[in-house]
Protein backbone atom coordinates (compact mmCIF):
# COMPACT_ATOMS: atom_id res chain seq x y z
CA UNK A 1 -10.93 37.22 -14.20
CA UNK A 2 -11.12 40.14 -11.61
CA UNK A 3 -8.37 39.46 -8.52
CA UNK A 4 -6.48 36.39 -7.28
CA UNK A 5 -7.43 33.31 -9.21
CA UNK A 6 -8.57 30.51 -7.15
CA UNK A 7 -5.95 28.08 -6.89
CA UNK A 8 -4.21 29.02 -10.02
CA UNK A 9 -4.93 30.17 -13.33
CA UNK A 10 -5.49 27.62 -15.38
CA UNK A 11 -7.73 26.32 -12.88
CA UNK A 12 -9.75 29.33 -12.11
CA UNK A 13 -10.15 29.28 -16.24
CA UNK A 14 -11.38 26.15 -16.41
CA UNK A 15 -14.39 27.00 -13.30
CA UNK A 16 -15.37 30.07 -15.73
CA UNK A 17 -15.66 28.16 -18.75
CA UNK A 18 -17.45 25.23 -16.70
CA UNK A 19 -20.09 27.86 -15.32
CA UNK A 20 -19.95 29.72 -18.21
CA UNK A 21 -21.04 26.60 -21.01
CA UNK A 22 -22.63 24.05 -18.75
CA UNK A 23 -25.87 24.79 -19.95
CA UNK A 24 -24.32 24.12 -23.65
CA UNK A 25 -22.76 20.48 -22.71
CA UNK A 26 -22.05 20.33 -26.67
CA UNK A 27 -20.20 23.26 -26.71
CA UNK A 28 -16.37 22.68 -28.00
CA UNK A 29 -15.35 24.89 -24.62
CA UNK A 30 -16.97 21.70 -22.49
CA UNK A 31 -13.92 19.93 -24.16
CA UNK A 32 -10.76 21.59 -23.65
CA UNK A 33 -8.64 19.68 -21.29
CA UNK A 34 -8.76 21.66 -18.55
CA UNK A 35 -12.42 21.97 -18.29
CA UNK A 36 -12.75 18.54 -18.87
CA UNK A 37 -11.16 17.52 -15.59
CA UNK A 38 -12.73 19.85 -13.75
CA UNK A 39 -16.10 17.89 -14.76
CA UNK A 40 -14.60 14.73 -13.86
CA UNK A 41 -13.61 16.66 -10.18
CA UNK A 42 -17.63 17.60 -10.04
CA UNK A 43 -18.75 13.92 -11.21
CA UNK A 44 -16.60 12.18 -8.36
CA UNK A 45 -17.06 14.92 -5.47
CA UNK A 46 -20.55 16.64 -6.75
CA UNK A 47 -20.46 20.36 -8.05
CA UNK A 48 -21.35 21.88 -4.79
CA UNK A 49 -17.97 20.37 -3.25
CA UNK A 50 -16.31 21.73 -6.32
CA UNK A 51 -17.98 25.32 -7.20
CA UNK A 52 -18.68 26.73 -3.93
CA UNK A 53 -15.20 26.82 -2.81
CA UNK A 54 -14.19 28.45 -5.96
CA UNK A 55 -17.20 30.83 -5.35
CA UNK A 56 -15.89 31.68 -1.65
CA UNK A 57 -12.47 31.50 -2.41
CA UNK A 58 -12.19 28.68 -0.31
CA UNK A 59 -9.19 26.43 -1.44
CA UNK A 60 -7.68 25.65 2.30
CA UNK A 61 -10.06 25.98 4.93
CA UNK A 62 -12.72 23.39 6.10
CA UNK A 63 -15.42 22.67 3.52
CA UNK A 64 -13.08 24.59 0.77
CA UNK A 65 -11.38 23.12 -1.79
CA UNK A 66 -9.02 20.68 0.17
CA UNK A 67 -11.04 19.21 2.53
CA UNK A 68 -13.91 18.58 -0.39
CA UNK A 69 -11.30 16.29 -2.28
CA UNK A 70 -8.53 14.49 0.82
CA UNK A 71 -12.22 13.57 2.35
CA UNK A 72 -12.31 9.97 0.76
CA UNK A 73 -8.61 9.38 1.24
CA UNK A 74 -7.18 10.80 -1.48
CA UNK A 75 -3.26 12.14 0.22
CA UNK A 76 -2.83 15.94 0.61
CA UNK A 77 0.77 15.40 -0.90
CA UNK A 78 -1.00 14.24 -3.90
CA UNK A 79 -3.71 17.16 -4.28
CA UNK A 80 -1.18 19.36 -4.14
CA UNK A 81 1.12 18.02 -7.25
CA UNK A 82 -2.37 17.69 -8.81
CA UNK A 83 -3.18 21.51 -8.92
CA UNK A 84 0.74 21.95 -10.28
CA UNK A 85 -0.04 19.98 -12.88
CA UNK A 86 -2.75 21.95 -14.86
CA UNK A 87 0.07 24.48 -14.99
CA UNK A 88 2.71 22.66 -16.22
CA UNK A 89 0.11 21.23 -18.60
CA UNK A 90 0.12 24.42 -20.38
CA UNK A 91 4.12 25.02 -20.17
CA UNK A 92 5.01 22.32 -22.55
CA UNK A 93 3.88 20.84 -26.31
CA UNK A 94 5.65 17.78 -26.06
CA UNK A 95 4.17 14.13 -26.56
CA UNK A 96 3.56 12.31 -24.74
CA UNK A 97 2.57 15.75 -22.12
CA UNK A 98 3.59 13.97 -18.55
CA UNK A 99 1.25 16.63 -16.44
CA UNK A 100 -1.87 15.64 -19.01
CA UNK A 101 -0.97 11.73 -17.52
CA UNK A 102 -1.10 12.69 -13.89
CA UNK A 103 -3.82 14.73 -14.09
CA UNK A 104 -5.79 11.87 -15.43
CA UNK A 105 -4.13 9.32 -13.07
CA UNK A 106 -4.75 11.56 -9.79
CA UNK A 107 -8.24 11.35 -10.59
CA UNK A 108 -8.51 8.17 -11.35
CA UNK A 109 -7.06 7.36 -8.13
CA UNK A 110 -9.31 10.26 -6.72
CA UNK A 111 -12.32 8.24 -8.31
CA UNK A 112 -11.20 4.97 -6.69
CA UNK A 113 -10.71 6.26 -2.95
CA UNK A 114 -14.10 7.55 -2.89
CA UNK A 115 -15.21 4.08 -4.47
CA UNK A 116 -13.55 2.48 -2.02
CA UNK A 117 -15.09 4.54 1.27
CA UNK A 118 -18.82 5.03 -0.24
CA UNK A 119 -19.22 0.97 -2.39
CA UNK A 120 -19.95 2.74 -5.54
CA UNK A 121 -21.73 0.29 -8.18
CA UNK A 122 -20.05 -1.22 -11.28
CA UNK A 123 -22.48 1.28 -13.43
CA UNK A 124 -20.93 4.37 -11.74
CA UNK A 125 -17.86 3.17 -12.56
CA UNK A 126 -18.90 2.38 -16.05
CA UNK A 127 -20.14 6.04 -16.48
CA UNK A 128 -17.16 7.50 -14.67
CA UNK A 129 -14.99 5.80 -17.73
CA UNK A 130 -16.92 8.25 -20.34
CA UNK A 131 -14.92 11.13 -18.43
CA UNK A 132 -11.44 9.75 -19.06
CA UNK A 133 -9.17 9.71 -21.92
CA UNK A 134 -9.14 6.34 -22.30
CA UNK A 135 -8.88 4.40 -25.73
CA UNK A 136 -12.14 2.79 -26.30
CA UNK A 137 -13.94 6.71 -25.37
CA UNK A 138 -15.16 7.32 -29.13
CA UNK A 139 -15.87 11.18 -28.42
CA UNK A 140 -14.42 12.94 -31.04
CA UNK A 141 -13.20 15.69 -28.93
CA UNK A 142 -11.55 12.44 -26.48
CA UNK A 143 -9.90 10.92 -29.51
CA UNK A 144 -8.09 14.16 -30.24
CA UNK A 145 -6.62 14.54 -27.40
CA UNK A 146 -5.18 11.51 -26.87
CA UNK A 147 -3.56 11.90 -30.03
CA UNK A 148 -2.16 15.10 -29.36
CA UNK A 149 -0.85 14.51 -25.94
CA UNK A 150 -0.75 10.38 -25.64
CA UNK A 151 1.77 8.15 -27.18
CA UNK A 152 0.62 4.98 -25.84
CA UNK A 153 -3.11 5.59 -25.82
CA UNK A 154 -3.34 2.11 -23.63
CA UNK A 155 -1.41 3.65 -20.73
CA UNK A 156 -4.38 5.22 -18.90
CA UNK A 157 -6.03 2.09 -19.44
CA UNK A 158 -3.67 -0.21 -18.29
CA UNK A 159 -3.70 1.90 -15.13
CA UNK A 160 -7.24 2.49 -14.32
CA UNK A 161 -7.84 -1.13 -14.90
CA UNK A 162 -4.90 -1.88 -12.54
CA UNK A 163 -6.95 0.14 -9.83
CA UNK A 164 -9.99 -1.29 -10.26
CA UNK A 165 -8.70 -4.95 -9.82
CA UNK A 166 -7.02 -3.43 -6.97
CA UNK A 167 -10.21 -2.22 -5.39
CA UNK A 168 -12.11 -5.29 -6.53
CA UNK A 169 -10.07 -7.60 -4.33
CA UNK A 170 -9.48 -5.37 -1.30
CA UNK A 171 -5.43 -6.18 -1.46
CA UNK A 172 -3.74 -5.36 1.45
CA UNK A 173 0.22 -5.95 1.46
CA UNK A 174 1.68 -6.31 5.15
CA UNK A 175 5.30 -7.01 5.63
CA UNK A 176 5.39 -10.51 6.91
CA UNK A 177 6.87 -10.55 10.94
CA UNK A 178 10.13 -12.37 11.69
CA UNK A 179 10.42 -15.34 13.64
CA UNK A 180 13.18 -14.64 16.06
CA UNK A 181 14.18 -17.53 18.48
CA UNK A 182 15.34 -17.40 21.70
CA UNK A 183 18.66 -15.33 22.08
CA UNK A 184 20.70 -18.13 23.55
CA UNK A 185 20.03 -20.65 20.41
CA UNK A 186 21.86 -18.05 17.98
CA UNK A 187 24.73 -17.34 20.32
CA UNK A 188 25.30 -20.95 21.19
CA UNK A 189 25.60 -21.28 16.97
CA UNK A 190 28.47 -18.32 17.26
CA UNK A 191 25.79 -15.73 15.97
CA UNK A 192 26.07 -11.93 17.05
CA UNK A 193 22.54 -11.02 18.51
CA UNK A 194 22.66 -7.40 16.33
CA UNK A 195 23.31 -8.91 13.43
CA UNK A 196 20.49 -11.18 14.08
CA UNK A 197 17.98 -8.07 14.92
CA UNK A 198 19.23 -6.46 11.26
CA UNK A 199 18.53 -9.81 9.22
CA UNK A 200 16.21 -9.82 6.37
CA UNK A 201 13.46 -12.30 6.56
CA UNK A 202 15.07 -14.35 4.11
CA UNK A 203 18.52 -14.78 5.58
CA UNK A 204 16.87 -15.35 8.69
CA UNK A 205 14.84 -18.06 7.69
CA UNK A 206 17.91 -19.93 6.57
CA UNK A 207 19.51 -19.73 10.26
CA UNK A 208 16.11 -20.55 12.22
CA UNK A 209 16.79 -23.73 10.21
CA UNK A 210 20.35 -24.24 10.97
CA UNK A 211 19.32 -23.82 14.43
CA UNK A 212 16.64 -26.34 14.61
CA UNK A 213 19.22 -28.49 12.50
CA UNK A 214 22.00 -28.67 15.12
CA UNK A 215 19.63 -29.08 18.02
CA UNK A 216 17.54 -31.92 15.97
CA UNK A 217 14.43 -30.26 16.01
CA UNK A 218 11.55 -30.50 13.75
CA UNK A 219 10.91 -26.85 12.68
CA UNK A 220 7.41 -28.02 11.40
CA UNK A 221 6.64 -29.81 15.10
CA UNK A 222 3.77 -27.64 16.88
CA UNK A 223 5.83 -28.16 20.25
CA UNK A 224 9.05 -26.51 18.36
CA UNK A 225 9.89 -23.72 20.89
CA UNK A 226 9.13 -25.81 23.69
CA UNK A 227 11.51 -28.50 22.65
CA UNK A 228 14.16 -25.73 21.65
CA UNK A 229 14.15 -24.01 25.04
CA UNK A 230 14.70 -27.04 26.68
CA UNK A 231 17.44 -28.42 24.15
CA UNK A 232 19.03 -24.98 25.31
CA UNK A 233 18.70 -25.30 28.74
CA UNK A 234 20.12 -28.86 28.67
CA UNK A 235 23.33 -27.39 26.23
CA UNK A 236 24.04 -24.84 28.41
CA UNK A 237 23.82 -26.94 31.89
CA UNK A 238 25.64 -30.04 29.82
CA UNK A 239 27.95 -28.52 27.23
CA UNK A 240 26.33 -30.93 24.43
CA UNK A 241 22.77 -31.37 22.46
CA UNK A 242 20.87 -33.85 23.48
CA UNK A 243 19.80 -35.47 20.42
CA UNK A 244 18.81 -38.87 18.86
CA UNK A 245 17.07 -37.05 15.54
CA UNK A 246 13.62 -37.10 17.04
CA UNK A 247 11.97 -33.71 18.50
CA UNK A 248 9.73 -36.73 20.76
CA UNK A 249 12.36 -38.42 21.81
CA UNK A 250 14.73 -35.52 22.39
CA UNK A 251 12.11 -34.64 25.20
CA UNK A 252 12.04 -38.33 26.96
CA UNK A 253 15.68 -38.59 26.94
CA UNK A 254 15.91 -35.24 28.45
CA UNK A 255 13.28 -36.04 30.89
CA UNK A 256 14.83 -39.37 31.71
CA UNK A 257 18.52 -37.77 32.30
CA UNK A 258 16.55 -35.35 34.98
CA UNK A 259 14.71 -38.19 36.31
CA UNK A 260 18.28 -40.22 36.66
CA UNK A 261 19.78 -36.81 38.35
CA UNK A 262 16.86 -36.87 40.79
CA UNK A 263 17.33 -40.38 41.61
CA UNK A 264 20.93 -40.37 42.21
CA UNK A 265 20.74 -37.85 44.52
CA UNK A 266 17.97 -38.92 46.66
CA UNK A 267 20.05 -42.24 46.69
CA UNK A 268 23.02 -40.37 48.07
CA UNK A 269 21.02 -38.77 50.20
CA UNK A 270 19.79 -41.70 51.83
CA UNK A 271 23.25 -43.44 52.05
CA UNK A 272 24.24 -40.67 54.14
CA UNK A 273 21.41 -41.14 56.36
């Protein structure tokens, strides 16, 4: 190696010997970890997206290294505790060896955002297995490593096929909005309007349901907020609910104490005339 490696050392290795014994796929060099991930890089992005920024030194600029592999999704963040991990690879001989995990996890993951953006086909996915260290690999070269670096040899497994179910069925996990009555229904039931606003979902489930509770209203009726704005109105005008344990009802009686207010008044009115 003449000058600054590319990225780091053990990566700038691993290009060499890649270049160096491609043309000799057989060759035990084709099989050392290191080199063995940078194949899997070149099988997910292509080599070009791989080899030319190592040839122009390219690791941060557009088109270098970078760009090449965040372009399907994968996080920056990531990439970057991915290239720390080939060296802390090296750094340690203990089992299981964390950094060989993540390295194989991050591109796993890498695999699965450019699934995800391009609708790669179940047989790329099948051939992108052959790549991993995963149990039911029968290379030779495979099975050793996982013994030397793997305890539980089902772990990468377990999480590529956690992915892949994941990416099958397009999950997407949204926090669920809150349901936040009107202000005056809480504070009529003695509740603090903050400590409403810092509620979680659950707790304020519960106390939508007192609320409809004390004003008699069906929390499953369609016309819910309707009823419960008028139910206010008439509490706050009347001092009391007006109730008879039907949402329907609630609403003719309401109506029909209006329509009695009305009445009474025109009949005054008239009187006076």
């Amino acid at each position: 190696m003449i000058g600054k490696p590319f990225i780091n050392e053990v990566i700038n290795k691993a290009i060499e010997d890649y270049l160096k014994y491609k043309e000799t796929p057989n060759d035990i060099h084709m099989y050392t970890f290191p080199v063995v991930a940078i194949r899997t890089l070149i099988f997910i992005y292509g080599e070009l997206d791989i080899i030319n920024p190592y040839i122009t030194k390219n690791e941060h600029s557009l088109g270098g290294f970078n760009s090449n592999i965040t372009k399907y999704g994968f996080k920056e963040s990531k990439l970057q505790d991915f290239k720390a991990q080939f060296l802390k690879f090296g750094e340690t001989s203990q089992r299981p060896n964390y950094a060989f995990l993540n390295i194989e996890k991050y591109l796993i993951e890498m695999y699965f955002c450019k699934q995800k953006a391009m609708g790669l086909t179940l047989e790329n996915q099948e051939e992108f297995k052959s790549y991993l260290y995963l149990e039911e690999n029968t290379n030779p070269y495979i099975m050793k490593s996982l013994d030397a670096y793997v305890v539980d040899k089902q772990e990468l497994t377990t999480y590529f096929n956690s992915l892949a179910f994941e990416n099958a069925h397009s999950f997407n996990i949204a926090e669920i909005p809150k349901e936040v009555l009107i202000p005056e229904a809480y504070t009529i039931l003695g509740y603090n309007l903050d400590q409403i606003g810092n509620m979680p979902n659950t707790d304020l489930r519960n106390i939508n349901n007192q609320v409809y509770q004390f004003f008699h209203i069906d929390p499953k009726d369609e016309n819910k907020d309707t009823m419960l704005q008028k139910a206010v109105n008439y509490y706050q005008k009347y001092g009391n609910r007006i109730t008879s344990g039907n949402g329907y009802v609630d609403l003719l009686l309401f109506l029909s104490v209006i329509s009695t207010a009305i009445f009474i008044t025109l009949l005054f009115a008239f009187k006076i005339l």
